[in-house]
C-alpha atoms as a PDB file:
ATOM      1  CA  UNK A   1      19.608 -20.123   0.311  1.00  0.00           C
ATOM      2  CA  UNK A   2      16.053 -21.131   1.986  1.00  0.00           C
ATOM      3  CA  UNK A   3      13.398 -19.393   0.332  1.00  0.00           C
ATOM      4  CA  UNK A   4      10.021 -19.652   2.178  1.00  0.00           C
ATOM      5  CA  UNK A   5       6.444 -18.588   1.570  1.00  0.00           C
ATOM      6  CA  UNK A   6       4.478 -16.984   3.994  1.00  0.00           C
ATOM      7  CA  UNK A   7       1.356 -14.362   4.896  1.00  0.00           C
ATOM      8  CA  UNK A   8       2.441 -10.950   3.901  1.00  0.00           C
ATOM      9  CA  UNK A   9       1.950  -8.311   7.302  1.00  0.00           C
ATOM     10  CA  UNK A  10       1.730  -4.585   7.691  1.00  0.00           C
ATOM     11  CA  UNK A  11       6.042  -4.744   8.384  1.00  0.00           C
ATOM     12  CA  UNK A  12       6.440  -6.085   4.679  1.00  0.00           C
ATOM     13  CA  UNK A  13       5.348  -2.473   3.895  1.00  0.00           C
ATOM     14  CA  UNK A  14       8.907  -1.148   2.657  1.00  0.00           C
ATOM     15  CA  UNK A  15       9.495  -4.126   1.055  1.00  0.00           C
ATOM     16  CA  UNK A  16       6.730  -4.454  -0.877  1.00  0.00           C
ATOM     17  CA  UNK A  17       6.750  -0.646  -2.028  1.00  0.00           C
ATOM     18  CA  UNK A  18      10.773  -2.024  -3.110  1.00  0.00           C
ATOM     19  CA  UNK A  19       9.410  -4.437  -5.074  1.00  0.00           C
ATOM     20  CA  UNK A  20       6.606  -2.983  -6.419  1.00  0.00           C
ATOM     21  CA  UNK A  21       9.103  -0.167  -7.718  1.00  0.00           C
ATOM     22  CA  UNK A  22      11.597  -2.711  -8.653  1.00  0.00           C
ATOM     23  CA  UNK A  23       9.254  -4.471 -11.239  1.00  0.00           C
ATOM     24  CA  UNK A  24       6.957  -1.477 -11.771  1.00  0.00           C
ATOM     25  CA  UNK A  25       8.027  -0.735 -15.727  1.00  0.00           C
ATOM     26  CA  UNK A  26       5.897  -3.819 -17.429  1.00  0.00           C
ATOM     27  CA  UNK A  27       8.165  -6.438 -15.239  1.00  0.00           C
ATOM     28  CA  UNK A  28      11.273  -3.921 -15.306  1.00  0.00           C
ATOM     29  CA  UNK A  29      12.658  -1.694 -13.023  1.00  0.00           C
ATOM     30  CA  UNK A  30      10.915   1.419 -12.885  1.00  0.00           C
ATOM     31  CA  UNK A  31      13.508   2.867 -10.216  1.00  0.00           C
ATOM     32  CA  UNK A  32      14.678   5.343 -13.126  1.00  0.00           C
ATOM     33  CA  UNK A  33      10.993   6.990 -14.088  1.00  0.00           C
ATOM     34  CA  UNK A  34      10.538   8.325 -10.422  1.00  0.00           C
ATOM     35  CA  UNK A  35      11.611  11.220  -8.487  1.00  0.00           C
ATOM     36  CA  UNK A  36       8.712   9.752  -6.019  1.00  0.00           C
ATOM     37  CA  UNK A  37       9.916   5.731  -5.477  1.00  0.00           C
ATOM     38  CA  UNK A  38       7.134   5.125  -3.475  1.00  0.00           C
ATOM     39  CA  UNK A  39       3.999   6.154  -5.783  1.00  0.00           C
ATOM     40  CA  UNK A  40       3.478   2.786  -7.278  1.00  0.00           C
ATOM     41  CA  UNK A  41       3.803   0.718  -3.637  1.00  0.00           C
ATOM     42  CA  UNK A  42       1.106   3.407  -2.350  1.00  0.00           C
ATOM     43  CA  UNK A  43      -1.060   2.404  -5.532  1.00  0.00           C
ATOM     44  CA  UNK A  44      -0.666  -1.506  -5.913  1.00  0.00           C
ATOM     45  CA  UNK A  45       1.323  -2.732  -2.965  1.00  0.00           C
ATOM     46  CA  UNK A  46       0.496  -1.258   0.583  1.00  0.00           C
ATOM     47  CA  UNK A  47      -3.457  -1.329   0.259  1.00  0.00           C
ATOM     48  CA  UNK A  48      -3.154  -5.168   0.744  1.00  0.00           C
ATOM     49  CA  UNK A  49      -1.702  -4.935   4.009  1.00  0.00           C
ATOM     50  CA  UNK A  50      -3.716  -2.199   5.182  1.00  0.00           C
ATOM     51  CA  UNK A  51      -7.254  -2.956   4.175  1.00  0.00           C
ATOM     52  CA  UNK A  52      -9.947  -5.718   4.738  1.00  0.00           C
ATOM     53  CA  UNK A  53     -11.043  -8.193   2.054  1.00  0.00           C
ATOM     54  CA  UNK A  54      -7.439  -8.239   1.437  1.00  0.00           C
ATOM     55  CA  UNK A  55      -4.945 -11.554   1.400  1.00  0.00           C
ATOM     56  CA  UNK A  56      -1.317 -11.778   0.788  1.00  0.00           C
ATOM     57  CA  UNK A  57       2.057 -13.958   0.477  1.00  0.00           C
ATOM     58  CA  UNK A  58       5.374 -13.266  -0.138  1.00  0.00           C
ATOM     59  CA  UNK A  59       8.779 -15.251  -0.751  1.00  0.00           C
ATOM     60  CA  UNK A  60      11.250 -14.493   2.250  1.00  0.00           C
ATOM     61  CA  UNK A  61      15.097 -14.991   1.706  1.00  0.00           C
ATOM     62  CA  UNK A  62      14.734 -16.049   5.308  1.00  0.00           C
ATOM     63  CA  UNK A  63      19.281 -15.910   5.486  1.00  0.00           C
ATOM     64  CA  UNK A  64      18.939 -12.378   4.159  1.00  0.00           C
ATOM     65  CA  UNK A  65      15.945 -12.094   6.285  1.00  0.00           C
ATOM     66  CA  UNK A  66      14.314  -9.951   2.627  1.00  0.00           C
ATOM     67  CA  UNK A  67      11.433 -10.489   0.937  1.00  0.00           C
ATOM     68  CA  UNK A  68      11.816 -10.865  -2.435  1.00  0.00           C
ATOM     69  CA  UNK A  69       8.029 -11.091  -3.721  1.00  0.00           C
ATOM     70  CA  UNK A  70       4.888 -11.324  -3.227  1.00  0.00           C
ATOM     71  CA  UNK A  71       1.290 -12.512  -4.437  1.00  0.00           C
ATOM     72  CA  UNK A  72      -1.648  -9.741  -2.998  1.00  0.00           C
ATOM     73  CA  UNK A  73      -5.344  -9.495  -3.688  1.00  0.00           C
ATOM     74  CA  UNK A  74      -8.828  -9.282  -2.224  1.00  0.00           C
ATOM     75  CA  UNK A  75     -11.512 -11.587  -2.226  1.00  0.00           C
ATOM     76  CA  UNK A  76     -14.215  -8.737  -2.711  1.00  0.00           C
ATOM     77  CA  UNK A  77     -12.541  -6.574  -5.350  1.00  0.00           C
ATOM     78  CA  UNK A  78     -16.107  -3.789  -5.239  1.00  0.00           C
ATOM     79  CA  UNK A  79     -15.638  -3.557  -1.358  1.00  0.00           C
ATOM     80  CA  UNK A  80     -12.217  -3.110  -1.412  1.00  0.00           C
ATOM     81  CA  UNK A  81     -12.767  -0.251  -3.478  1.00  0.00           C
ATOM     82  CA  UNK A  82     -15.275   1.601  -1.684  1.00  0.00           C
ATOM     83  CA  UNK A  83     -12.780   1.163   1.574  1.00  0.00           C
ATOM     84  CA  UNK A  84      -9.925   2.328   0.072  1.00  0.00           C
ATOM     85  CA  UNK A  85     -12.007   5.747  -1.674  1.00  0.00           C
ATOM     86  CA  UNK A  86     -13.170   6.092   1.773  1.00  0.00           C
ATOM     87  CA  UNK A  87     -10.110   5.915   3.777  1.00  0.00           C
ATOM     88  CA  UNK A  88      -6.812   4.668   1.743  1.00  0.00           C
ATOM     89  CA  UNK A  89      -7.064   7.383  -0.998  1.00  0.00           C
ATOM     90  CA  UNK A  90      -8.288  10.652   0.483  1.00  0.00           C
ATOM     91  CA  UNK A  91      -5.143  11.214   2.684  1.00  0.00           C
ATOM     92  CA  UNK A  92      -3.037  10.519  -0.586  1.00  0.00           C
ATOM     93  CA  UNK A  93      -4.299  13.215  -2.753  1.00  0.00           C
ATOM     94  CA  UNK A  94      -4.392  15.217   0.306  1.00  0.00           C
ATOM     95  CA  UNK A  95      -0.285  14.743   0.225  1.00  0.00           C
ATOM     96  CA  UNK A  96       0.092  14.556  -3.469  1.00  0.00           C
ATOM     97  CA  UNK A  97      -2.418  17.159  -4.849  1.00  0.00           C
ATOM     98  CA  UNK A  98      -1.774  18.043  -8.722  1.00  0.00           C
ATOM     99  CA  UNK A  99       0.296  21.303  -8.990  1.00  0.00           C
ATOM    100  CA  UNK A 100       1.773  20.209  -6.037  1.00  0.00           C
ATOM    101  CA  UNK A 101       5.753  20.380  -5.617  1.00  0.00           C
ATOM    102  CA  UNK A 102       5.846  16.594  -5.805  1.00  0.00           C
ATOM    103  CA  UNK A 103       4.040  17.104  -9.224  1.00  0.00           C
ATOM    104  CA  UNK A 104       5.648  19.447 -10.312  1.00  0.00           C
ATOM    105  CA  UNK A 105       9.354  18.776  -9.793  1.00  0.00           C
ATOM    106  CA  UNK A 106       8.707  14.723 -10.481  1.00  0.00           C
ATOM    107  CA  UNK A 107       8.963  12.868 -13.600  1.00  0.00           C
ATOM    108  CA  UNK A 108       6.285  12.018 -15.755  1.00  0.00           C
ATOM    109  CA  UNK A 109       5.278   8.725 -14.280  1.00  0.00           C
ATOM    110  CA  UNK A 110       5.501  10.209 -11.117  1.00  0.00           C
ATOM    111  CA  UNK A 111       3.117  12.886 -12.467  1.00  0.00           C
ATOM    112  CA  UNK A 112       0.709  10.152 -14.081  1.00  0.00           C
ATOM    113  CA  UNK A 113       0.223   8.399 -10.458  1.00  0.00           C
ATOM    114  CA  UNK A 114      -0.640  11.385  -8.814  1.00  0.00           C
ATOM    115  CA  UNK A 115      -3.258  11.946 -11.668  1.00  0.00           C
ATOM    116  CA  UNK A 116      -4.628   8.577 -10.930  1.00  0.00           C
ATOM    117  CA  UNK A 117      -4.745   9.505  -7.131  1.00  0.00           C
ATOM    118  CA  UNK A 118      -7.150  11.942  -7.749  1.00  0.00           C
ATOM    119  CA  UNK A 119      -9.014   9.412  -9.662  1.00  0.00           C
ATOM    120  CA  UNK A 120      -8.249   5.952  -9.121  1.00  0.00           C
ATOM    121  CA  UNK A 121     -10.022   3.705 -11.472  1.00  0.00           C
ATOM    122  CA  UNK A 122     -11.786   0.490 -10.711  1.00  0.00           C
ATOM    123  CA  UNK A 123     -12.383  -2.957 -12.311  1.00  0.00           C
ATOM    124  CA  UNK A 124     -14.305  -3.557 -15.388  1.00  0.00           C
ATOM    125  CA  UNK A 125     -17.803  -4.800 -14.866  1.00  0.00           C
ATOM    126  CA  UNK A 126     -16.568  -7.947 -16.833  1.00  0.00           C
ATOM    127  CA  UNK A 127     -13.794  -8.863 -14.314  1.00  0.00           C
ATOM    128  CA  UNK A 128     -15.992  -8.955 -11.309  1.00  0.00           C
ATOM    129  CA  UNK A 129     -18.447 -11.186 -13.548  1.00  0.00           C
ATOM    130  CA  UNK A 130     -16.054 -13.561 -13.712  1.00  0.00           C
ATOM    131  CA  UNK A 131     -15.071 -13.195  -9.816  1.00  0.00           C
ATOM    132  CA  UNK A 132     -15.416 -10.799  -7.351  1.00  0.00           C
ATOM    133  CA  UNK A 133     -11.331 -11.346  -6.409  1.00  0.00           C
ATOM    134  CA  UNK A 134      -8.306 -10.240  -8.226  1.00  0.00           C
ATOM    135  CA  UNK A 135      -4.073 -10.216  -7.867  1.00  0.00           C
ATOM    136  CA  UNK A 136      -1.076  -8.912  -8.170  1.00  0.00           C
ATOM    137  CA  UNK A 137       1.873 -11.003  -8.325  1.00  0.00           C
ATOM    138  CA  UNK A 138       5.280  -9.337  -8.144  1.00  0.00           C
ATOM    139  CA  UNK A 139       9.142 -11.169  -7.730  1.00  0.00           C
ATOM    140  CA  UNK A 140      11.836  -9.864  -7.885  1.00  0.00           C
ATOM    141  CA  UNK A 141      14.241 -10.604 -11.017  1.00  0.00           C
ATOM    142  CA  UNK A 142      16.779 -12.450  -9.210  1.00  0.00           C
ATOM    143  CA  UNK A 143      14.575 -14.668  -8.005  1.00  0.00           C
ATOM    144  CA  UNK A 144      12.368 -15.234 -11.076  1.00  0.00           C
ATOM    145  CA  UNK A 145      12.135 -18.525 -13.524  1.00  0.00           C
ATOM    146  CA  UNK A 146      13.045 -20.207 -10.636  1.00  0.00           C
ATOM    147  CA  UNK A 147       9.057 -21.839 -10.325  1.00  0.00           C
ATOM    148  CA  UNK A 148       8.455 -19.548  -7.374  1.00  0.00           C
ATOM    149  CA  UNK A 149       5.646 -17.606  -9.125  1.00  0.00           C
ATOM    150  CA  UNK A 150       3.532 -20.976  -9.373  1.00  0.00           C
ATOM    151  CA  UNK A 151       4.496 -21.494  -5.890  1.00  0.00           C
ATOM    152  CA  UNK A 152       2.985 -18.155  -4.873  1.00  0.00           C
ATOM    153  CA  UNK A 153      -0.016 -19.005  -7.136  1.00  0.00           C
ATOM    154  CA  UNK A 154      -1.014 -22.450  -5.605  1.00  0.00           C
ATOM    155  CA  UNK A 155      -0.722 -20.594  -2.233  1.00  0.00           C
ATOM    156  CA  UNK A 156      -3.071 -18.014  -3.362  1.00  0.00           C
ATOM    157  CA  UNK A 157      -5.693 -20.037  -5.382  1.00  0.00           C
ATOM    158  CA  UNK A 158      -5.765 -22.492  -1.868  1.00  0.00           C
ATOM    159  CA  UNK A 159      -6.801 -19.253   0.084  1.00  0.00           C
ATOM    160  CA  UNK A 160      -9.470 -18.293  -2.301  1.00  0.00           C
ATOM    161  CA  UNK A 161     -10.542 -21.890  -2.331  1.00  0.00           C
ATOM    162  CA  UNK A 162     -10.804 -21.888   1.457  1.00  0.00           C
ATOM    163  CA  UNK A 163     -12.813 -18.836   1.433  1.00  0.00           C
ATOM    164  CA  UNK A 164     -15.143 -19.995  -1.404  1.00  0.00           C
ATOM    165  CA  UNK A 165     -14.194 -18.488  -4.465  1.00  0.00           C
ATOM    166  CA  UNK A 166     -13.558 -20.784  -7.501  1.00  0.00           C
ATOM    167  CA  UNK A 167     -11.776 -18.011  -9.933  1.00  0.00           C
ATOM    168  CA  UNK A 168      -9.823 -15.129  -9.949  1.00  0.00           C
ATOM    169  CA  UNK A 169      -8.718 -12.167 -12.403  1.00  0.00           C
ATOM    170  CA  UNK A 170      -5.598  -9.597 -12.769  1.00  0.00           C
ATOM    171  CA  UNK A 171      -4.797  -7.166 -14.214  1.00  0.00           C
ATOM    172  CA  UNK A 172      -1.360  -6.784 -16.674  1.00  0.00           C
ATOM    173  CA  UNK A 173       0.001  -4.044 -18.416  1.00  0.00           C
ATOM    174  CA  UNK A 174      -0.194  -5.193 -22.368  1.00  0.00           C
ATOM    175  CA  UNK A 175       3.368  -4.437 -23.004  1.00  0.00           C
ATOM    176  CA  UNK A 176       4.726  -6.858 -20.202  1.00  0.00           C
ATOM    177  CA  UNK A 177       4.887 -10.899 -22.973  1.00  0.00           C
ATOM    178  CA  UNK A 178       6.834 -12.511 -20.273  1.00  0.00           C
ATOM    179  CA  UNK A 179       3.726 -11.976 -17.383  1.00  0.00           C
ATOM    180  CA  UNK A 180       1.125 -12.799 -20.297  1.00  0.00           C
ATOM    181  CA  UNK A 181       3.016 -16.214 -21.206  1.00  0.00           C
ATOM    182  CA  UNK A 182       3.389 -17.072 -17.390  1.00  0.00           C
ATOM    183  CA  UNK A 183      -0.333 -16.245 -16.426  1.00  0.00           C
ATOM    184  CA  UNK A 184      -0.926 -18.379 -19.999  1.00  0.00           C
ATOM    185  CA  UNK A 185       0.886 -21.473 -19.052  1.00  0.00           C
ATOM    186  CA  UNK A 186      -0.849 -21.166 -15.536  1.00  0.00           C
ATOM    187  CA  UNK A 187      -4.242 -21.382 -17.244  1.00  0.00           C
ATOM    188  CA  UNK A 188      -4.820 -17.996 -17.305  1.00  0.00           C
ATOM    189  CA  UNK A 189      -7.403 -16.478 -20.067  1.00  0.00           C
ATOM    190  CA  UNK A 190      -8.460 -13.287 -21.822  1.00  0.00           C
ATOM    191  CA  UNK A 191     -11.753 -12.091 -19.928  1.00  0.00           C
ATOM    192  CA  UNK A 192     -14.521 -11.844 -22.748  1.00  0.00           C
ATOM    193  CA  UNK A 193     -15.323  -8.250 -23.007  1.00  0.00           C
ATOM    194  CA  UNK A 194     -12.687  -6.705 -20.613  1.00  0.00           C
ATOM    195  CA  UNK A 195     -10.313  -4.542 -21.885  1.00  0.00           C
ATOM    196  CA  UNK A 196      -7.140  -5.803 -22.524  1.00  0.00           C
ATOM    197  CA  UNK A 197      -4.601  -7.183 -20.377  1.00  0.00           C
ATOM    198  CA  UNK A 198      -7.606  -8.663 -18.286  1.00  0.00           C
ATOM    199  CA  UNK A 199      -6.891 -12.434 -17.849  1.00  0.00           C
ATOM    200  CA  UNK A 200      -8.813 -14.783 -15.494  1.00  0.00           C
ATOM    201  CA  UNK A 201      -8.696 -18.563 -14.436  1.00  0.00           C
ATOM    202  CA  UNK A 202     -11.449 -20.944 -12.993  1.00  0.00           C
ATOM    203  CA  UNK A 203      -9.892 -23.471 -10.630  1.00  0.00           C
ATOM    204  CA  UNK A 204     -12.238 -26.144  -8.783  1.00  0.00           C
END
């Protein structure tokens, strides 16, 4: 199997919806809380290929011709937000209004994304103190403990070096102790004053 790490493009999309699905329940699958698969792709995957101040890399299965993760972010996380409220989240709750039939006949998670359509939150003042970029790293779970998620890191932190930046921030939901011991041993830290499951990490 050749595994190979490369810039993520706009013909990842389905992919990267897949995987953001497929790991979407704090690391889990979340395939079995939707009625709407592709609510958390539209969320945290696809703005990253769609969007400016946005980077990305995924992990190709290049005989399967899959990809089978992927590291995404943007170097201005403020900016990114204004473009996507101006032009990546309008047409969403446009399609997914609450009281809508998608609401209404979906499960609850599908219910609590199109909530936070209607009202996407942004990044704690903290996080963007400690750097104006932030990440999402995703992998599938047959490819995982395998040393590909540092892989995808290095890639990532090089970019952000090459544009400037020397530190970036995520975001993790609390009950996920396998992401929080991974960002750890990567040198990862709790962001004073954030809320919780904020971690950043200074590189040089």
């Amino acid at each position: 199997m050749t595994i190979v790490i490369r810039e993520a493009r706009l013909s990842d999309a389905p992919s990267l919806s897949k995987i953001c699905l497929c790991t979407g329940n704090a690391g889990e699958s979340a395939e079995g809380l939707h009625k709407y698969g592709e609510l958390p792709g539209l969320v945290y995957a696809l703005p990253y290929v769609n969007l400016p101040t946005t980077f990305g890399f995924v992990l190709e299965n290049k005989e399967a011709e899959e990809v089978v993760g992927y590291i995404l972010g943007s170097t201005d996380t403020r900016t990114f937000e204004q473009v996507a409220e101006d032009r990546w989240w309008p047409p969403l709750r446009e399609k997914y209004p609450v009281q809508s039939p998608a609401y209404l006949e979906g499960k609850a998670e599908d219910q609590r994304y199109i909530r936070l359509l209607q009202k996407m939150h942004t990044a704690p003042d903290a996080c963007i103190e400690f750097s104006p970029a932030h990440l999402h790293i995703d992998i599938l779970a047959d490819f995982q403990r395998q040393g590909w998620g540092r892989k995808l890191m290095d890639r990532a932190i090089q970019y952000l070096k090459e544009q400037g930046l020397n530190a970036v921030w995520l975001g993790l939901d609390t009950r996920n102790e396998n992401a929080r011991r991974f960002y750890s041993r990567l040198g990862f830290r709790d962001i004073p004053s954030a809320p919780n499951g904020n971690m950043g990490l200074h590189f040089s």
